[in-house]
Protein backbone atom coordinates (compact mmCIF):
# COMPACT_ATOMS: atom_id res chain seq x y z
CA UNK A 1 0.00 0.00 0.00
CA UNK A 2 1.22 3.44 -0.81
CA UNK A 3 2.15 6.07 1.45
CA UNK A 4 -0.05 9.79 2.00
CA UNK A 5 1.92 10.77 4.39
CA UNK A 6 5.67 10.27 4.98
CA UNK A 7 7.57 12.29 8.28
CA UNK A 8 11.18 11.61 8.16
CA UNK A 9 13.17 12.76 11.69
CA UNK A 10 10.81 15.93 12.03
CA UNK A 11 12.01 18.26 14.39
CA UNK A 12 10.09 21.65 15.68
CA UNK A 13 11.52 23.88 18.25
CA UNK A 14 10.55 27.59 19.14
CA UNK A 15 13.41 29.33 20.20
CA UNK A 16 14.32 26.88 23.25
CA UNK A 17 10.99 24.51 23.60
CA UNK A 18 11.50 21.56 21.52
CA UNK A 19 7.46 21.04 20.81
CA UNK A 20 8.46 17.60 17.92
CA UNK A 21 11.09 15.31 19.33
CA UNK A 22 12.29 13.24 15.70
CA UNK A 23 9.44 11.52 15.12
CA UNK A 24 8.87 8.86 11.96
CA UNK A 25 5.38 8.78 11.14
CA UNK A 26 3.65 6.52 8.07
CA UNK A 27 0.26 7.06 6.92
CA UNK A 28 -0.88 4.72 4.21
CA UNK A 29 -3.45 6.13 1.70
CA UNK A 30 -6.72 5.31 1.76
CA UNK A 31 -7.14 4.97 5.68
CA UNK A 32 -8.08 6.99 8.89
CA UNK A 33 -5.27 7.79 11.08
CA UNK A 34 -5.86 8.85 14.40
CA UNK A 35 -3.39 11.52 16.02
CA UNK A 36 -3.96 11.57 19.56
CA UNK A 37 -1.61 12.94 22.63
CA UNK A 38 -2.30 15.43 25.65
CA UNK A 39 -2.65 19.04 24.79
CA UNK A 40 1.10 20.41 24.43
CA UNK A 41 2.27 16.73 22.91
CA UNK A 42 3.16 18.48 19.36
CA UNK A 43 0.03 17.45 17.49
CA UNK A 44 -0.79 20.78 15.89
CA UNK A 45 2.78 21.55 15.44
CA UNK A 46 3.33 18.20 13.14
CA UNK A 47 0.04 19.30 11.66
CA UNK A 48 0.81 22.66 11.11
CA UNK A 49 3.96 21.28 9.13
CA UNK A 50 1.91 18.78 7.69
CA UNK A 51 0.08 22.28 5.98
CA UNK A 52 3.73 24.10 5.21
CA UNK A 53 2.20 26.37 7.51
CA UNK A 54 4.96 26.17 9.57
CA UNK A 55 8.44 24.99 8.64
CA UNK A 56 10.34 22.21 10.56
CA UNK A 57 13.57 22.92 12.69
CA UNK A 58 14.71 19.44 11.23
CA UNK A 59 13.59 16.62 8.82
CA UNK A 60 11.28 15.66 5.90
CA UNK A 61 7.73 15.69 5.35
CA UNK A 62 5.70 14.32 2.35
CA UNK A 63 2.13 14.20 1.22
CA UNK A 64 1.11 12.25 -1.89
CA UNK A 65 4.12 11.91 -2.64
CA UNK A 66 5.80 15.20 -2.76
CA UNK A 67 7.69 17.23 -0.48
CA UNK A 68 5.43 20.33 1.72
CA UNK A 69 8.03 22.65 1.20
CA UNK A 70 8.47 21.89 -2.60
CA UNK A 71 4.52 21.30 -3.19
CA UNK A 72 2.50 24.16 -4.77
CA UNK A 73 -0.88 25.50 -5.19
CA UNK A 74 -1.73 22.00 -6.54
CA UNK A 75 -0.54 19.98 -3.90
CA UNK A 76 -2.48 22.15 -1.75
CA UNK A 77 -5.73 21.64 -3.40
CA UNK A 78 -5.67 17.99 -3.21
CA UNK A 79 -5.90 18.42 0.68
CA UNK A 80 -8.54 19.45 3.02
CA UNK A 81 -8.13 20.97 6.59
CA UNK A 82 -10.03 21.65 9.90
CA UNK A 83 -8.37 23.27 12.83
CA UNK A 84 -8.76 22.82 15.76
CA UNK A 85 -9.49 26.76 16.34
CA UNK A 86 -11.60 27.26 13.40
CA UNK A 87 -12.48 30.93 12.97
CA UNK A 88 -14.10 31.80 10.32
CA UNK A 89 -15.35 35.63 9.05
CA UNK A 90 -18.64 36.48 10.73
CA UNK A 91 -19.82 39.11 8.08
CA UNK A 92 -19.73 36.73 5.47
CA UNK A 93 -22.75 34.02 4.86
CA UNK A 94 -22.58 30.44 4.72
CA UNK A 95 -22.86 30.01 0.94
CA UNK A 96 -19.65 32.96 0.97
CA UNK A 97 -17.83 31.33 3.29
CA UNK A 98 -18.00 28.22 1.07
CA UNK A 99 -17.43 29.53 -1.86
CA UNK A 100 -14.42 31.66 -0.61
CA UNK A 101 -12.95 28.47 0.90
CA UNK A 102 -13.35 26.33 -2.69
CA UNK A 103 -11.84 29.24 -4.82
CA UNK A 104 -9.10 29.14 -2.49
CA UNK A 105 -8.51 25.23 -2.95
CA UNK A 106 -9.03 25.90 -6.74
CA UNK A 107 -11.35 22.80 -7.28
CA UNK A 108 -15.20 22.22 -7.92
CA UNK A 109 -16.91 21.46 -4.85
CA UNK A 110 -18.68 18.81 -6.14
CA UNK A 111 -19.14 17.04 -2.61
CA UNK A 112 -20.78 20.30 -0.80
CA UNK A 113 -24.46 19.07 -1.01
CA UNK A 114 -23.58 15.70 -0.17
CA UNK A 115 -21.61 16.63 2.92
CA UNK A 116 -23.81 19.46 3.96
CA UNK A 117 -26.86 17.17 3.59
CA UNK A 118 -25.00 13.96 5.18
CA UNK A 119 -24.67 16.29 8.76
CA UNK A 120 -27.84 17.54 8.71
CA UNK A 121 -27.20 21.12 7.87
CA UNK A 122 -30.17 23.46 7.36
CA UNK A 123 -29.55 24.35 3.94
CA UNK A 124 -32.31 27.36 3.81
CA UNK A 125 -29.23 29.08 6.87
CA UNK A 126 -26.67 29.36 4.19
CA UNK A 127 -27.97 32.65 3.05
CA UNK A 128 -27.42 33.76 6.76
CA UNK A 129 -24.13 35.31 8.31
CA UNK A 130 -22.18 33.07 9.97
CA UNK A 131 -22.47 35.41 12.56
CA UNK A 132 -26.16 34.48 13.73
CA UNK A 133 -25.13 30.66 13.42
CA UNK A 134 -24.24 28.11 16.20
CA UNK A 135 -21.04 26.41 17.52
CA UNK A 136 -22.52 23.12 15.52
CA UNK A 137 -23.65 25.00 12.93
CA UNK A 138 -20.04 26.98 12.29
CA UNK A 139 -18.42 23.17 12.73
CA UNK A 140 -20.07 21.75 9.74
CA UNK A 141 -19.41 24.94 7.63
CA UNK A 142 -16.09 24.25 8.54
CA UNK A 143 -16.18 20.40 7.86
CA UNK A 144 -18.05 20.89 4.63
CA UNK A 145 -15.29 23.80 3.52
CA UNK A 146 -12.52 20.88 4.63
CA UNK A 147 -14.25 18.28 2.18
CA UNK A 148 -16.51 19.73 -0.30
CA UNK A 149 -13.97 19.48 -2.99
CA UNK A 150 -13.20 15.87 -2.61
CA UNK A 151 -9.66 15.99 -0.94
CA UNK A 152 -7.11 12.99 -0.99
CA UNK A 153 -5.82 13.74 2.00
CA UNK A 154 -8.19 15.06 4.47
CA UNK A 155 -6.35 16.51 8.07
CA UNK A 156 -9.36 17.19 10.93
CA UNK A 157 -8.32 18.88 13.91
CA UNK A 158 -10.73 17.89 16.94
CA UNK A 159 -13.81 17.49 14.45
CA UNK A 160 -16.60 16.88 16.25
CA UNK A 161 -16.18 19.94 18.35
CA UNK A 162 -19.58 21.39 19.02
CA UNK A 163 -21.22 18.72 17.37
CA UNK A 164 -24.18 17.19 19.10
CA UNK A 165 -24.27 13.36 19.38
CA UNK A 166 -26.54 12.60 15.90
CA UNK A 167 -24.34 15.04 13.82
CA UNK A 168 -21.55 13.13 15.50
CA UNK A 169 -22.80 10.13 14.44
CA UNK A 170 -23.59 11.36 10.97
CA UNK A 171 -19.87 12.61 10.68
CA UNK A 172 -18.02 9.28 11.13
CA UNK A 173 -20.12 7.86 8.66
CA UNK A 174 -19.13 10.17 5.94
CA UNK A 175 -15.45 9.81 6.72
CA UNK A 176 -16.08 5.95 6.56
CA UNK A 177 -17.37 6.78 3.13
CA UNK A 178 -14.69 9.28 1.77
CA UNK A 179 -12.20 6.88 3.24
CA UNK A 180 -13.91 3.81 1.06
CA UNK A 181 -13.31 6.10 -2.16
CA UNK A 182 -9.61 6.17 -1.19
CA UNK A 183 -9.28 8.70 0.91
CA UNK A 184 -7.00 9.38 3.36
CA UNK A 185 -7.99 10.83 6.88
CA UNK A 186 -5.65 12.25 10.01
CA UNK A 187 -7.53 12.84 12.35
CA UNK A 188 -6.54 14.36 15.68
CA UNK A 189 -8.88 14.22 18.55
CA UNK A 190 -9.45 14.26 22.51
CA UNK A 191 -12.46 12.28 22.42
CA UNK A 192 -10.87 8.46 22.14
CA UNK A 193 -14.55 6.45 21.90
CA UNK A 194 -14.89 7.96 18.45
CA UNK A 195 -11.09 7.41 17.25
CA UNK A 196 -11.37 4.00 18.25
CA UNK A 197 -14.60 3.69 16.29
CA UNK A 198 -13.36 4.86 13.27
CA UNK A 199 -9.67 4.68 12.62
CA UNK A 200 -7.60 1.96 11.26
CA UNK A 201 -4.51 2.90 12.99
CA UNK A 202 -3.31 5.45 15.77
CA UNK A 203 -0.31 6.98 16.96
CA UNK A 204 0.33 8.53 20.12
CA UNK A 205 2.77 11.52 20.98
CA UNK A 206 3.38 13.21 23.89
CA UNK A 207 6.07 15.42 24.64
CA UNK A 208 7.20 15.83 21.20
CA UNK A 209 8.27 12.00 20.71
CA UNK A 210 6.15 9.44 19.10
CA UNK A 211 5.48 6.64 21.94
CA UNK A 212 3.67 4.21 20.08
CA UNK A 213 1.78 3.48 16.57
CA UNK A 214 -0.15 0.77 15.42
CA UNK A 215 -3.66 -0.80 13.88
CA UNK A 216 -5.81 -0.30 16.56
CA UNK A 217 -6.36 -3.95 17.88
CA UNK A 218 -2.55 -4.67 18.17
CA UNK A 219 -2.55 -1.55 20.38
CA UNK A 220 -5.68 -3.17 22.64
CA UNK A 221 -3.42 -6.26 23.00
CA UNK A 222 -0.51 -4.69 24.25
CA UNK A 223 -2.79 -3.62 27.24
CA UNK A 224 -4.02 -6.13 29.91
CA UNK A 225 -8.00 -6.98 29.52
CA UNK A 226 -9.93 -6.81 33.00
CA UNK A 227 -11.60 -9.95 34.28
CA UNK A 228 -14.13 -10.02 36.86
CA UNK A 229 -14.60 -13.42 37.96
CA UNK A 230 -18.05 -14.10 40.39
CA UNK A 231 -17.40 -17.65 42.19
CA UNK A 232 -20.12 -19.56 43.56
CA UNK A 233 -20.15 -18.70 46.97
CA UNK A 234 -21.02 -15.18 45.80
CA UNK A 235 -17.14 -13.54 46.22
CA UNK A 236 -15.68 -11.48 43.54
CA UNK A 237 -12.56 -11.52 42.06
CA UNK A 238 -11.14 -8.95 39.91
CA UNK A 239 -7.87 -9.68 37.49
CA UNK A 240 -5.67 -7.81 35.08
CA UNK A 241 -4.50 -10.69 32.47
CA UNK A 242 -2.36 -10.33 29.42
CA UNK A 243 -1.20 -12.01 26.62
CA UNK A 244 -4.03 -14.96 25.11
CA UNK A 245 -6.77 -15.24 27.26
CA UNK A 246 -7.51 -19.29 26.50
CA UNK A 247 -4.38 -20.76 28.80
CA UNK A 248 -6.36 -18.75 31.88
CA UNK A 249 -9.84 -20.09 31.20
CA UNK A 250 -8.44 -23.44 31.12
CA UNK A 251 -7.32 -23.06 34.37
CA UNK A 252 -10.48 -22.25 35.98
CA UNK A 253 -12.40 -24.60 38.13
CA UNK A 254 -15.91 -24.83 36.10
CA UNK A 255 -17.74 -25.84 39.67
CA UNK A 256 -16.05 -22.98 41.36
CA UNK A 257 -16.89 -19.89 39.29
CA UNK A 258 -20.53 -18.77 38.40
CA UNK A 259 -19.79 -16.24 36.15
CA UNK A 260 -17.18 -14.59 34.41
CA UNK A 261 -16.83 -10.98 32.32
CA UNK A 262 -14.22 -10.61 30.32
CA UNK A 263 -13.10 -6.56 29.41
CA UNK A 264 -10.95 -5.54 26.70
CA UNK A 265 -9.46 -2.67 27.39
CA UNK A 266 -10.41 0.80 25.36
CA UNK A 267 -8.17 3.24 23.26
CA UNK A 268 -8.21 5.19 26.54
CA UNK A 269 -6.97 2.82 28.59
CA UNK A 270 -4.70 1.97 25.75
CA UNK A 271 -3.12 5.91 25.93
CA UNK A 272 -3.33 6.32 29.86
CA UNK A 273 -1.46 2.65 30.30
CA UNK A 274 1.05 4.09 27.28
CA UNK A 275 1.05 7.76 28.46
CA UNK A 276 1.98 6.26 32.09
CA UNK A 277 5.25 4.07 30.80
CA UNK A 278 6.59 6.80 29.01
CA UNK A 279 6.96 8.85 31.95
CA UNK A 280 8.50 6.23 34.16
């Protein structure tokens, strides 16, 4: 499978705060990639590189193939972006601020309808300034403005910000769609339940180094599942177990145990268990 996105020893320092640490980073087209670390970790800052909106102390970065700093114009209109800190310009309307957004990417936005519909946007508001709109109602302005022109490489910055649970919903469906015409997603997010729904793999930085990346099951493997074992005389046992969970159960005495539940652990406890090592 070929590579979207290829970091090579990146490096990012403002004057003496190194914020990216040398990380190696591979994201293979057509998939969603989920970006996750605490706030301060150096997610925006390898996004913000990612963009060329921000050039790297140190090392390489590459999407579809070509180099950020060497990409032009047309490299940039073959990606789509939401930050984290979207702003957008509250005199304008809805249909403006779309319409300023695809001249700007230079390409038809031939998937505005589909995404504006697909989030339940009330299409008779995009006359109105985006001024008199909502938080959810400025987020899927901005999500539609990200992908309404069909990106191969689509980079979401906390997307579901503001979003209420249905739109939510509504939004990782779409991204399962874009990514089953080939896209490719990075997405960066706080909220883990919805990474771990949709991605395919994650990485995890914190502190500017890049502490672990993998498909999302190997990473759920690495971490010890919670048992909870309720024996017959009504006592309850609770167990952290790694590795395969078959040589356990054939250890247990059948007559002795009356029930047993059997947790895998999350993406969250996947990044606190990971988060945790790499500060010991």
């Amino acid at each position: 499978m070929s590579a979207a996105i290829e970091i090579t020893d990146l490096w990012v320092q403002y004057g003496n705060t190194v914020a990216v640490r040398g990380v190696d980073l591979v994201v293979p087209s057509g998939t969603i990639f989920g970006f996750l670390g605490p706030n301060g970790a150096g997610k925006t800052s390898t996004i913000r590189v990612l963009l060329d909106l921000l050039r790297p102390s140190r090392g390489a970065v590459k999407v579809l193939g070509t180099s950020v700093r060497e990409g032009d114009g047309s490299l940039r209109g073959r990606m789509g972006f939401l930050p984290g800190d979207l702003a957008l310009f509250p005199q304008l309307t809805g249909i403006e601020t779309l319409d300023l957004f695809a001249g700007l990417y230079a390409r038809e936005p031939s998937e505005r309808a589909h995404v504006l519909s697909s989030l339940g946007f009330p299409m008779g508001a995009l006359g109105r300034r985006v001024a008199t709109y909502s938080t959810g109602m400025r987020q899927m302005i901005g999500l539609c403005a990200a992908m309404q022109h069909a990106p191969e490489v689509l980079i979401l910055d906390e997307p579901t910000s503001g979003l209420d649970p249905l739109v939510r919903d509504a939004l990782l469906e779409l991204l399962a769609t874009a990514r089953g015409r080939g896209t490719t997603i990075f997405l960066s997010s706080h909220v883990l339940a919805e990474v771990e729904a949709c991605a395919d793999r994650v990485a995890l930085i914190d502190r500017g180094r890049l502490i672990l990346e993998g498909g999302v099951e190997d990473l759920r493997r690495a971490c010890p599942r919670r048992i909870v074992l309720t024996h017959r005389d009504g006592r309850r046992e609770r167990i952290l177990h790694r590795g395969s969970i078959v040589p356990f159960l054939e250890q247990l005495d059948p007559s002795d145990v009356a029930d047993i539940e059997i947790r895998p652990p999350g993406l969250d406890e996947v990044v606190r268990t990971m988060l945790k090592a790499g500060g010991e």
